[in-house]
N, C-alpha and C. Protein backbone atom coordinates (compact mmCIF):
# COMPACT_ATOMS: atom_id res chain seq x y z
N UNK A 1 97.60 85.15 116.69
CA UNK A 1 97.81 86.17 115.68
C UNK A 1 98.63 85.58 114.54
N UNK A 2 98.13 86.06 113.48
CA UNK A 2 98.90 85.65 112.26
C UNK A 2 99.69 86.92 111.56
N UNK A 3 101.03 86.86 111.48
CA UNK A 3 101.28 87.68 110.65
C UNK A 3 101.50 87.79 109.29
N UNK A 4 101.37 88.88 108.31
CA UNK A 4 101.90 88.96 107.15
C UNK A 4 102.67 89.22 106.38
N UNK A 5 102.90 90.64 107.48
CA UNK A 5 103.60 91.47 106.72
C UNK A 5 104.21 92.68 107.59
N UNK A 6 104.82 93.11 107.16
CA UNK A 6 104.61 95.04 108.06
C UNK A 6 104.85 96.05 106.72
N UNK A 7 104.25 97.15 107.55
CA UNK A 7 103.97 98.12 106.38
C UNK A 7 103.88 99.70 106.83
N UNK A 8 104.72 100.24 106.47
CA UNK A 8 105.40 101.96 106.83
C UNK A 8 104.33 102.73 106.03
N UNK A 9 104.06 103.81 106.26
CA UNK A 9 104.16 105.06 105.80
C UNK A 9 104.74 106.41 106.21
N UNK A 10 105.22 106.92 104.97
CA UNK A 10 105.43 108.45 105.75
C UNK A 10 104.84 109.64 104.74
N UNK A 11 104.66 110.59 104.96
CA UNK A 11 104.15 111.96 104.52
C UNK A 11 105.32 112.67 105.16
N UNK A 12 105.99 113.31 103.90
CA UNK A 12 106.95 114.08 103.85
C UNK A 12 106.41 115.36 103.80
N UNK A 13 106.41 116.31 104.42
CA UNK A 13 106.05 117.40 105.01
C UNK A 13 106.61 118.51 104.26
N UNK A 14 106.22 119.76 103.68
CA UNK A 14 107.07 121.12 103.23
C UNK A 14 108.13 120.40 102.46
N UNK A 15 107.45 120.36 101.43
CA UNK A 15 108.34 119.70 100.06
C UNK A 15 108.28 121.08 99.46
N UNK A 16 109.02 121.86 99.23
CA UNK A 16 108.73 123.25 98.16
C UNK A 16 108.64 123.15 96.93
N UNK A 17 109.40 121.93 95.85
CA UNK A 17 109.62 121.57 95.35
C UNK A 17 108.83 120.29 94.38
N UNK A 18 108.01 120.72 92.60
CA UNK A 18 107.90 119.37 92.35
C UNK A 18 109.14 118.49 91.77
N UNK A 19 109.63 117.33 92.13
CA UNK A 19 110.81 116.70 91.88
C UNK A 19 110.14 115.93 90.47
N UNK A 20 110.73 115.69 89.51
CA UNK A 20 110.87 114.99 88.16
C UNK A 20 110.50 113.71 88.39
N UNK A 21 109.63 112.89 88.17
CA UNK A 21 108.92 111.82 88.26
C UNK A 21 110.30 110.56 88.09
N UNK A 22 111.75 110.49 87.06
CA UNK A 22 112.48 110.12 87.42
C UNK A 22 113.32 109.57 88.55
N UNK A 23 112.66 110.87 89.48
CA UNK A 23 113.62 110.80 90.77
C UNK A 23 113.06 109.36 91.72
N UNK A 24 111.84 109.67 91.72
CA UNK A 24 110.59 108.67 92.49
C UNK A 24 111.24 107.32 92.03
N UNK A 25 111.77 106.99 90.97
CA UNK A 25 112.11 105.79 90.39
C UNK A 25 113.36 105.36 90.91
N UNK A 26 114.16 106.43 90.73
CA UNK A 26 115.42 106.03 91.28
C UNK A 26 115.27 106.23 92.42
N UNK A 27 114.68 106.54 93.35
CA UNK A 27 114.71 106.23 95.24
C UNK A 27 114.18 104.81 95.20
N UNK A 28 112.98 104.52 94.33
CA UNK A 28 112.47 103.33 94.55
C UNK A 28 113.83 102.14 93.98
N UNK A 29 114.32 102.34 93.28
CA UNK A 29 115.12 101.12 92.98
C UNK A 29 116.36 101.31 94.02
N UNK A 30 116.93 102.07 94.98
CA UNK A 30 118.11 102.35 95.91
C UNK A 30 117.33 101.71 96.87
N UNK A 31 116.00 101.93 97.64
CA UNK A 31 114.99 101.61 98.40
C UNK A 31 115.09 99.83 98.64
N UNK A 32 114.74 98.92 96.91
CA UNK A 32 114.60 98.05 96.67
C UNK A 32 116.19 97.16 97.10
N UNK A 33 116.70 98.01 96.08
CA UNK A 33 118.32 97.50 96.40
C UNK A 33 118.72 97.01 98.56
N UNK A 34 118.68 98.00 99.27
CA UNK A 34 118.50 98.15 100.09
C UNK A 34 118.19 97.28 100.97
N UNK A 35 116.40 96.70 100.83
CA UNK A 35 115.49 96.06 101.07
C UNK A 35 116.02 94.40 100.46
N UNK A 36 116.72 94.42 99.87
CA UNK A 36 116.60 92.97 98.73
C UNK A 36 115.63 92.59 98.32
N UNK A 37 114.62 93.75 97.82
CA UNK A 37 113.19 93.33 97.61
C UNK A 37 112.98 93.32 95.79
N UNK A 38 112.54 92.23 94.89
CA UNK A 38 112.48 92.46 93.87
C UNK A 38 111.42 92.96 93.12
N UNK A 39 111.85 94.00 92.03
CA UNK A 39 110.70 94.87 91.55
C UNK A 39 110.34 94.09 90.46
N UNK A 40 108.82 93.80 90.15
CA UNK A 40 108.42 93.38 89.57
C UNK A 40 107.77 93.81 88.14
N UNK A 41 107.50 95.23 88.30
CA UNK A 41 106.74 96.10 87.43
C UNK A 41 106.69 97.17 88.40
N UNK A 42 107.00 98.56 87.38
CA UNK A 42 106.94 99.64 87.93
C UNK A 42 105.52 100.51 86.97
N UNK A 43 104.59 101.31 88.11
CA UNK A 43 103.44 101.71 86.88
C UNK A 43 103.42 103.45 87.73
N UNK A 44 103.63 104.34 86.35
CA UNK A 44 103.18 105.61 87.14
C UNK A 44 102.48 106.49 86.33
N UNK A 45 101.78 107.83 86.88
CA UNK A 45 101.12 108.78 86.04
C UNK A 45 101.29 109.77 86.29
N UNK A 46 101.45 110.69 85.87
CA UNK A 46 101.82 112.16 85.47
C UNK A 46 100.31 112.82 85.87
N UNK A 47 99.73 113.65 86.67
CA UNK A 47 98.62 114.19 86.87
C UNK A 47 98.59 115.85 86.32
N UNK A 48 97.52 116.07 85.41
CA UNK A 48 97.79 117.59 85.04
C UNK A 48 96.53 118.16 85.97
N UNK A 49 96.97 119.68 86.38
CA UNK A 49 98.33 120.30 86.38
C UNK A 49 99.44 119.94 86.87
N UNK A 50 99.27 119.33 87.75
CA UNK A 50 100.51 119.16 89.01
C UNK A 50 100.15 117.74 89.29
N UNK A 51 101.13 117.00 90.20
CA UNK A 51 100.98 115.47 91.29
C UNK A 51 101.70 114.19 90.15
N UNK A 52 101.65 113.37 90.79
CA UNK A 52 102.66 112.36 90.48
C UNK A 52 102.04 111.27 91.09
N UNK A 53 102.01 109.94 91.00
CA UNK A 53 101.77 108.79 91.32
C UNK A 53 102.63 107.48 90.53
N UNK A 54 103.54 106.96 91.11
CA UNK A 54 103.90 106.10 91.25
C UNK A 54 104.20 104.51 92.07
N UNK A 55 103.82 103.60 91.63
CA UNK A 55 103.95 101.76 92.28
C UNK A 55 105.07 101.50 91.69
N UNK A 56 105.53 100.55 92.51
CA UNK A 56 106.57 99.45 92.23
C UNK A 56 105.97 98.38 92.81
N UNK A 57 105.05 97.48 92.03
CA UNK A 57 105.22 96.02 92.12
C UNK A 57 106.16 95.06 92.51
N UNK A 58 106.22 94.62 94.25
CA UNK A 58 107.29 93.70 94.37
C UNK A 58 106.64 92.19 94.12
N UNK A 59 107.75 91.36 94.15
CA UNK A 59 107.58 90.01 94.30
C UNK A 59 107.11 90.07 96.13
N UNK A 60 107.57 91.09 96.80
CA UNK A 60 107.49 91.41 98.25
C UNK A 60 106.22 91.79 98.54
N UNK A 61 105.47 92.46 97.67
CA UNK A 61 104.42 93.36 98.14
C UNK A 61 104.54 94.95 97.20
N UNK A 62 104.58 95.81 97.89
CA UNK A 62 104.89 97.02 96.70
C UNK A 62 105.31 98.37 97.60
N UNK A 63 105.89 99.29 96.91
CA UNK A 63 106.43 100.96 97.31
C UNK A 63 105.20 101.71 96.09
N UNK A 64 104.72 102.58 97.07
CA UNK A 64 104.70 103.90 96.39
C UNK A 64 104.60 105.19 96.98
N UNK A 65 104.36 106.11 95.96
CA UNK A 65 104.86 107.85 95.96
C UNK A 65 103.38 108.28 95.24
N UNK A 66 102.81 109.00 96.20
CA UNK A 66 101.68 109.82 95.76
C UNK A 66 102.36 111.37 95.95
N UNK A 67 102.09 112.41 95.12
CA UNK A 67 102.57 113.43 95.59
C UNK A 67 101.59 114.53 95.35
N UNK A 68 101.27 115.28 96.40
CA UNK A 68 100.44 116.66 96.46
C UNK A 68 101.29 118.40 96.57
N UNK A 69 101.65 118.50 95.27
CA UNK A 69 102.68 119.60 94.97
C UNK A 69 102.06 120.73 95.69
N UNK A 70 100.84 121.06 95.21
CA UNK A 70 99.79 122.32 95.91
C UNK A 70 99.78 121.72 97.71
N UNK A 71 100.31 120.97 98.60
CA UNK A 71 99.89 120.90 99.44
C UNK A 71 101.01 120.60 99.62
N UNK A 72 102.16 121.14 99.02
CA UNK A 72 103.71 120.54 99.78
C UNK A 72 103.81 119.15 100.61
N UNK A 73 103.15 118.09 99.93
CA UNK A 73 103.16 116.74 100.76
C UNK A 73 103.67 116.18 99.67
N UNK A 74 104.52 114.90 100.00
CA UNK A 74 104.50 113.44 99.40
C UNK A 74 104.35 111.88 100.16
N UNK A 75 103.17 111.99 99.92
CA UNK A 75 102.61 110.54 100.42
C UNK A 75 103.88 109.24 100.07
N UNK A 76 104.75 108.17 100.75
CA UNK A 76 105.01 106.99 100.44
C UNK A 76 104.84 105.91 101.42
N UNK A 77 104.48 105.03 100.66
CA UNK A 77 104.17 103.87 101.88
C UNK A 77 104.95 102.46 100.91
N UNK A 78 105.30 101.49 101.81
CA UNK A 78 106.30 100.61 101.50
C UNK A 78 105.58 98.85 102.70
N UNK A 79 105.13 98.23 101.89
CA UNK A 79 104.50 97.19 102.49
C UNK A 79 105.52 95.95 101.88
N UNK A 80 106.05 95.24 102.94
CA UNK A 80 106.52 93.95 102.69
C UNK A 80 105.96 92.79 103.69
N UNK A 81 105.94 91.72 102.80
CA UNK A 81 105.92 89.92 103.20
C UNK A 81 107.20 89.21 103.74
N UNK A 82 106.97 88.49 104.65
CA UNK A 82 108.04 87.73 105.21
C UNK A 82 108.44 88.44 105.74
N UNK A 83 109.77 88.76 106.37
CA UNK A 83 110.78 88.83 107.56
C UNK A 83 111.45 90.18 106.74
N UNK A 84 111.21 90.96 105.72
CA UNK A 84 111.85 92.14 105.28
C UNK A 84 111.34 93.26 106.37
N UNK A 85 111.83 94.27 106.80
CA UNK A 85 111.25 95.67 107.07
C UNK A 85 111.70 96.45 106.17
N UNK A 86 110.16 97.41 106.23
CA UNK A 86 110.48 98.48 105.55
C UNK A 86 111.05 99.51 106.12
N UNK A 87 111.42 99.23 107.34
CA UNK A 87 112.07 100.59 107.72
C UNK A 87 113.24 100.76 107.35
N UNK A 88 113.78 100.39 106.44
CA UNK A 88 115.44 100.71 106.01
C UNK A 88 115.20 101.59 104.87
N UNK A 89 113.50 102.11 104.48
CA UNK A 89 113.11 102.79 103.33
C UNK A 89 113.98 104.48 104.17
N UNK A 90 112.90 104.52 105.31
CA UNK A 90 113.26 105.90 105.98
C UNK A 90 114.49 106.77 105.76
N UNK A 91 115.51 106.29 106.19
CA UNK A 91 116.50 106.79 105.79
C UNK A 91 116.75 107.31 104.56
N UNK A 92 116.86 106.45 103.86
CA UNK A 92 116.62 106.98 101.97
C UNK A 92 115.91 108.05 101.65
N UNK A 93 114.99 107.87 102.25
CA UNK A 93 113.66 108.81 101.57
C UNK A 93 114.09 110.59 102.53
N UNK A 94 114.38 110.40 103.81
CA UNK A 94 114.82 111.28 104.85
C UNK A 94 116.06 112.24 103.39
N UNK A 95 116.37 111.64 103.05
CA UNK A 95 118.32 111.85 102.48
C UNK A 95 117.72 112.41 100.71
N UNK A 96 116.89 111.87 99.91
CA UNK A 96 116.40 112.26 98.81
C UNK A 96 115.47 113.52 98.23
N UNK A 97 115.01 113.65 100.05
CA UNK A 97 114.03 114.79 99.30
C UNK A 97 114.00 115.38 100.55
N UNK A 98 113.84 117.02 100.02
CA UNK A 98 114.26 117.92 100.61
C UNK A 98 112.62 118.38 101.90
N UNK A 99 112.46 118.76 103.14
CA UNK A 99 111.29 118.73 103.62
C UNK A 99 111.55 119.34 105.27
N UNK A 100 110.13 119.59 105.93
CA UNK A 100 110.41 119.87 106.88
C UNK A 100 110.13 119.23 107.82
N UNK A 101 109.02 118.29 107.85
CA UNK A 101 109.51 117.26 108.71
C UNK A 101 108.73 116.23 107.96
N UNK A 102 108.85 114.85 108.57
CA UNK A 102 108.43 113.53 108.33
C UNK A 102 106.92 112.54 109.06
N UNK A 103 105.74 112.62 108.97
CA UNK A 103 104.83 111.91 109.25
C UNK A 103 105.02 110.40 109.49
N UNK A 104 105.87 109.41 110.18
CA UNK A 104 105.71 108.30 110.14
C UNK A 104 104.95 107.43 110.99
N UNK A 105 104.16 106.39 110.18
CA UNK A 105 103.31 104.91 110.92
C UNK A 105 103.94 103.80 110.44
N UNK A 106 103.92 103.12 111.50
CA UNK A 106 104.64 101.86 110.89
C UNK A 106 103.44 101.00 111.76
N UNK A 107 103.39 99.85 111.33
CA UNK A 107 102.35 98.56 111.77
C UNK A 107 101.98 97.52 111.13
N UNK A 108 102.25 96.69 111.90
CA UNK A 108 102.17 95.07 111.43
C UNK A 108 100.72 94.99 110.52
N UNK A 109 101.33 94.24 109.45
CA UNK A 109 99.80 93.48 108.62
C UNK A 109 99.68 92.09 109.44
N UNK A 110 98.47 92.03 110.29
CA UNK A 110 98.00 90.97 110.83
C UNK A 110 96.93 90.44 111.20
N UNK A 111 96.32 89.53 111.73
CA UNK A 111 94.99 88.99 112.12
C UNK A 111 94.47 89.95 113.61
N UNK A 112 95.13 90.39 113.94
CA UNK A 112 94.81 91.24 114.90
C UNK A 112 94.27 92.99 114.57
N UNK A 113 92.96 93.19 115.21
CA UNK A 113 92.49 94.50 115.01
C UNK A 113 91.89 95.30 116.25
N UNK A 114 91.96 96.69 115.99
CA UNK A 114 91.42 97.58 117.49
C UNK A 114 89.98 97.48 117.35
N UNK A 115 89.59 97.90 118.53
CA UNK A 115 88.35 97.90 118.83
C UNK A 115 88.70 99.55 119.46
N UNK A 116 87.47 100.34 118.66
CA UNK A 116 87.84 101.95 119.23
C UNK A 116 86.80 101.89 120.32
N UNK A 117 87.42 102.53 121.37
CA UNK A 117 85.76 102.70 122.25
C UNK A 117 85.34 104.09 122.34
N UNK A 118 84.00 104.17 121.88
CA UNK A 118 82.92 104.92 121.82
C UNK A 118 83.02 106.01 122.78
N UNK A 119 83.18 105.78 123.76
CA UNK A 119 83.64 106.59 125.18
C UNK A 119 85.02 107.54 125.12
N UNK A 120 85.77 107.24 124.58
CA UNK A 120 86.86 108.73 124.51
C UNK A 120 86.59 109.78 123.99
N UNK A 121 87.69 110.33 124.80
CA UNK A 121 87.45 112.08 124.78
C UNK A 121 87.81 112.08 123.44
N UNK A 122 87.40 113.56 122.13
CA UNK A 122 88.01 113.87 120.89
C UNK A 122 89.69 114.20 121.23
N UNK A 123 90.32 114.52 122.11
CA UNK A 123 91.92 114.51 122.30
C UNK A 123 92.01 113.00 122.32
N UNK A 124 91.73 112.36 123.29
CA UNK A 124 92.31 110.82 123.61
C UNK A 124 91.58 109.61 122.92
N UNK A 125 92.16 109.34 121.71
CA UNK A 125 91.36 107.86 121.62
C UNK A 125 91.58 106.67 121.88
N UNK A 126 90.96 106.01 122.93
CA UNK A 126 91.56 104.49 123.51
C UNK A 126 90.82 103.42 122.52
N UNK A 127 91.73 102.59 122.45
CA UNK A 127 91.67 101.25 121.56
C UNK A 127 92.03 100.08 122.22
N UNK A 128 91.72 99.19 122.12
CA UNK A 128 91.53 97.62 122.85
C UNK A 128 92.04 96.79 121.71
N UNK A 129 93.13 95.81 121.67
CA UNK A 129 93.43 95.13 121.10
C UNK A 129 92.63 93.46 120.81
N UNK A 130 91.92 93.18 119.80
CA UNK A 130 91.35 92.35 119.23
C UNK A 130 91.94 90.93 119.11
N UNK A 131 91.97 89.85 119.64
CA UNK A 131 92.37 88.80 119.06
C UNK A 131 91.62 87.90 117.96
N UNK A 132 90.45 88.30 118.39
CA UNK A 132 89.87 87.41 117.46
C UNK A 132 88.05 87.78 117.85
N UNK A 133 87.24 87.10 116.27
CA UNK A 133 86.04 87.63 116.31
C UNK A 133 85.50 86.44 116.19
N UNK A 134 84.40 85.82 117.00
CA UNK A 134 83.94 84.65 117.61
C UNK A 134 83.14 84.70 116.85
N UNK A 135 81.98 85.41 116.37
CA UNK A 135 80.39 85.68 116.09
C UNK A 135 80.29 86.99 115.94
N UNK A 136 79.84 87.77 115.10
CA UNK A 136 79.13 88.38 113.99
C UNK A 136 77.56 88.25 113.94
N UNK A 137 76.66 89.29 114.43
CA UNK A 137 75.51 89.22 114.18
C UNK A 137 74.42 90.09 115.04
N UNK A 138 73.03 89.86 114.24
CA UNK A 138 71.98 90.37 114.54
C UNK A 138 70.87 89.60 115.68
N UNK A 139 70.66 90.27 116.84
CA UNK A 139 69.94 89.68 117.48
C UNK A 139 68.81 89.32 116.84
N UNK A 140 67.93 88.81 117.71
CA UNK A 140 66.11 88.77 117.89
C UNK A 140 65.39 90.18 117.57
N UNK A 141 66.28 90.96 118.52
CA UNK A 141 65.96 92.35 118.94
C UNK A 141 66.31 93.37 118.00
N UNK A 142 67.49 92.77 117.22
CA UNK A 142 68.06 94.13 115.94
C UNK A 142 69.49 94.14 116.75
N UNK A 143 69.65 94.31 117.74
CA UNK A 143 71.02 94.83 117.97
C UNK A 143 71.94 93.92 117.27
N UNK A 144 72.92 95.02 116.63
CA UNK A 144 74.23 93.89 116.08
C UNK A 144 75.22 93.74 117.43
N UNK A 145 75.71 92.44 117.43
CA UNK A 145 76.53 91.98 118.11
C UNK A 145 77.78 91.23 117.68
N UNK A 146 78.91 91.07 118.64
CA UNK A 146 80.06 90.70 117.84
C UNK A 146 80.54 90.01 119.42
N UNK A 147 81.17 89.03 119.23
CA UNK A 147 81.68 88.48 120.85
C UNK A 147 82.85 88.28 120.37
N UNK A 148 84.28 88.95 120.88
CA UNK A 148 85.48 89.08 120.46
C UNK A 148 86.51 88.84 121.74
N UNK A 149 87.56 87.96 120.96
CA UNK A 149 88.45 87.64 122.13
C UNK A 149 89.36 88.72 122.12
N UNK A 150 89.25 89.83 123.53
CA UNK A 150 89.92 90.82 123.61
C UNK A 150 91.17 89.91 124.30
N UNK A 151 92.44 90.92 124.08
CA UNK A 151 93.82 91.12 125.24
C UNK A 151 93.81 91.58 126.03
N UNK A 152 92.75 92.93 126.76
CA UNK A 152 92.91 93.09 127.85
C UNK A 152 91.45 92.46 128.75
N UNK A 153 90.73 91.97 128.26
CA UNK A 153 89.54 91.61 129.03
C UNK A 153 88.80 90.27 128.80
N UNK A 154 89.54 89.69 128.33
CA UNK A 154 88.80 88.10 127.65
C UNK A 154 88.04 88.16 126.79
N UNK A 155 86.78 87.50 126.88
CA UNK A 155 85.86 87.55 125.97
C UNK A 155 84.57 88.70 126.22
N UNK A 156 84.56 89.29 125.17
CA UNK A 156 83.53 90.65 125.11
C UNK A 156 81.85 90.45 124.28
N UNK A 157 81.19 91.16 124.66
CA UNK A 157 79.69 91.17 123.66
C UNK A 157 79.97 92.52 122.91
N UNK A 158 79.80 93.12 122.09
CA UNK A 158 80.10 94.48 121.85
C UNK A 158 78.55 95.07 121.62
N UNK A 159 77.78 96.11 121.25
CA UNK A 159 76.80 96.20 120.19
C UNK A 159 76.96 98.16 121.23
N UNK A 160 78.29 98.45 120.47
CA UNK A 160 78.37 99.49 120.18
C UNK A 160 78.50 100.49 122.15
N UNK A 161 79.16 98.93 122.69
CA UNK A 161 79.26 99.12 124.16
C UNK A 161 80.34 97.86 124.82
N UNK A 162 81.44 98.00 125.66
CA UNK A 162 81.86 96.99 125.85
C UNK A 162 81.39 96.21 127.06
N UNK A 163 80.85 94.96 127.44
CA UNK A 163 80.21 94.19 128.27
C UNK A 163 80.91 92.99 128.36
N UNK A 164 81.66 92.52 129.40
CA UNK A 164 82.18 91.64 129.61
C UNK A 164 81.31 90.71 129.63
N UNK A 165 81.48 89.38 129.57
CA UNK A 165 81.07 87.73 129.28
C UNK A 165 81.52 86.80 130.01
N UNK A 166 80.76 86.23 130.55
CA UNK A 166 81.12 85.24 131.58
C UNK A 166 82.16 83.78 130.76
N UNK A 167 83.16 83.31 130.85
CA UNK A 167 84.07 82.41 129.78
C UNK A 167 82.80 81.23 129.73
N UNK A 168 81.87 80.99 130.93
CA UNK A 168 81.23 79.83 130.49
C UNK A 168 79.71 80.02 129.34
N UNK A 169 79.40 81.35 129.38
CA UNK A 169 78.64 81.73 127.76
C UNK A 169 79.26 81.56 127.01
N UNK A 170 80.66 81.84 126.57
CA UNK A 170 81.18 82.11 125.43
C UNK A 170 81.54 80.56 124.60
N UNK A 171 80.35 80.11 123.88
CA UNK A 171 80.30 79.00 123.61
C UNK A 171 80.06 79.39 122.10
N UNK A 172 80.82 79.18 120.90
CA UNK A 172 80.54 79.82 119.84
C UNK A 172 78.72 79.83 119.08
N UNK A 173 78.18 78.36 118.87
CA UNK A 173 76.96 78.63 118.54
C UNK A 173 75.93 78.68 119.66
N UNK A 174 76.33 77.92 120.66
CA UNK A 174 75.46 78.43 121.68
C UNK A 174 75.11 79.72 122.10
N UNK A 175 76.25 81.00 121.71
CA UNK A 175 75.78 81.89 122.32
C UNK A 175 75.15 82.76 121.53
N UNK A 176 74.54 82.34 120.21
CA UNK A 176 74.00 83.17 119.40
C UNK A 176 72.17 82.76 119.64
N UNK A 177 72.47 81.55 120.36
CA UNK A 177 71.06 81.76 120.47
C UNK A 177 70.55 82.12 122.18
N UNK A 178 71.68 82.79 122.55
CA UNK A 178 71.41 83.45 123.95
C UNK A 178 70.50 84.98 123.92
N UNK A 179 70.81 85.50 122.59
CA UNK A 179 70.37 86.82 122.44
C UNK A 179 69.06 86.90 121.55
């Protein structure tokens, strides 16, 4: 796995309030301060009737503030490079604006991706962690296929089903002409 980065969001919940597009600026530079992250360019827009959108361009990566006044939300998400977290945003943002509760995701930017399986219930969705994607492609037959080095099961065939692989198929061009 390679990493990049990590990267927060939260949706601030029962905002009653539209706050002055000012304010967004000054959390983002307390945020930055904070972070030791440097702002590079700040770009925002005023949406009529209502909403707000604001970036801060880091040398890090970037912060912003989407805001949905008619839907009492404010979207912010805060992505940094290298060894910064953004979670020292939370607090700030918790303390600046007034709400009823907080939506947060936090998760690594990396070479690693889920694999959803097809098979869960609409309550439960199970996901399989991805290491890596071997082959990409279309059989003889049409089926697309993908042979991926899972974490919990080794090497997989997928085509919209998970099928384990014997380690001695999993030969990168050899096994494209298995199918």
């Amino acid at each position: 796995m390679i990493k990049v980065g990590e990267h927060i969001t939260l949706d601030i919940i029962g905002t009653a309030k539209e706050y002055d597009p000012s304010i967004y600026e000054k959390v983002i530079n307390k945020i930055a301060k904070a972070a030791d992250v440097t702002i590079l360019n700040i770009s925002k827009y005023k949406f009529e009737p209502q909403g707000f959108t604001i970036l801060a361009l880091l040398a890090e990566s970037h912060i912003s503030f989407h805001t949905f006044p008619e839907k009492g939300i404010i979207s912010f998400d805060f992505f940094t490079c290298g060894k910064i977290s953004p979670s020292i945003a939370i607090d700030i943002v918790k303390s600046e604006f007034e709400h009823d509760r907080i939506v947060k995701k936090e998760f690594n930017r990396d070479t690693r991706s889920l694999y959803h399986d097809i098979y869960s219930t609409p309550g439960l969705q199970k996901s399989y962690v991805v290491n890596d994607v071997l082959e990409t492609f279309t059989s003889k037959v049409g089926q697309f296929v993908e042979i991926m080095k899972m974490e919990e099961f080794g090497f997989i065939m997928v085509n919209q089903m998970l099928q384990k692989l014997k380690k001695t198929k999993v030969q990168r061009h050899k096994c494209v002409n298995m199918w």
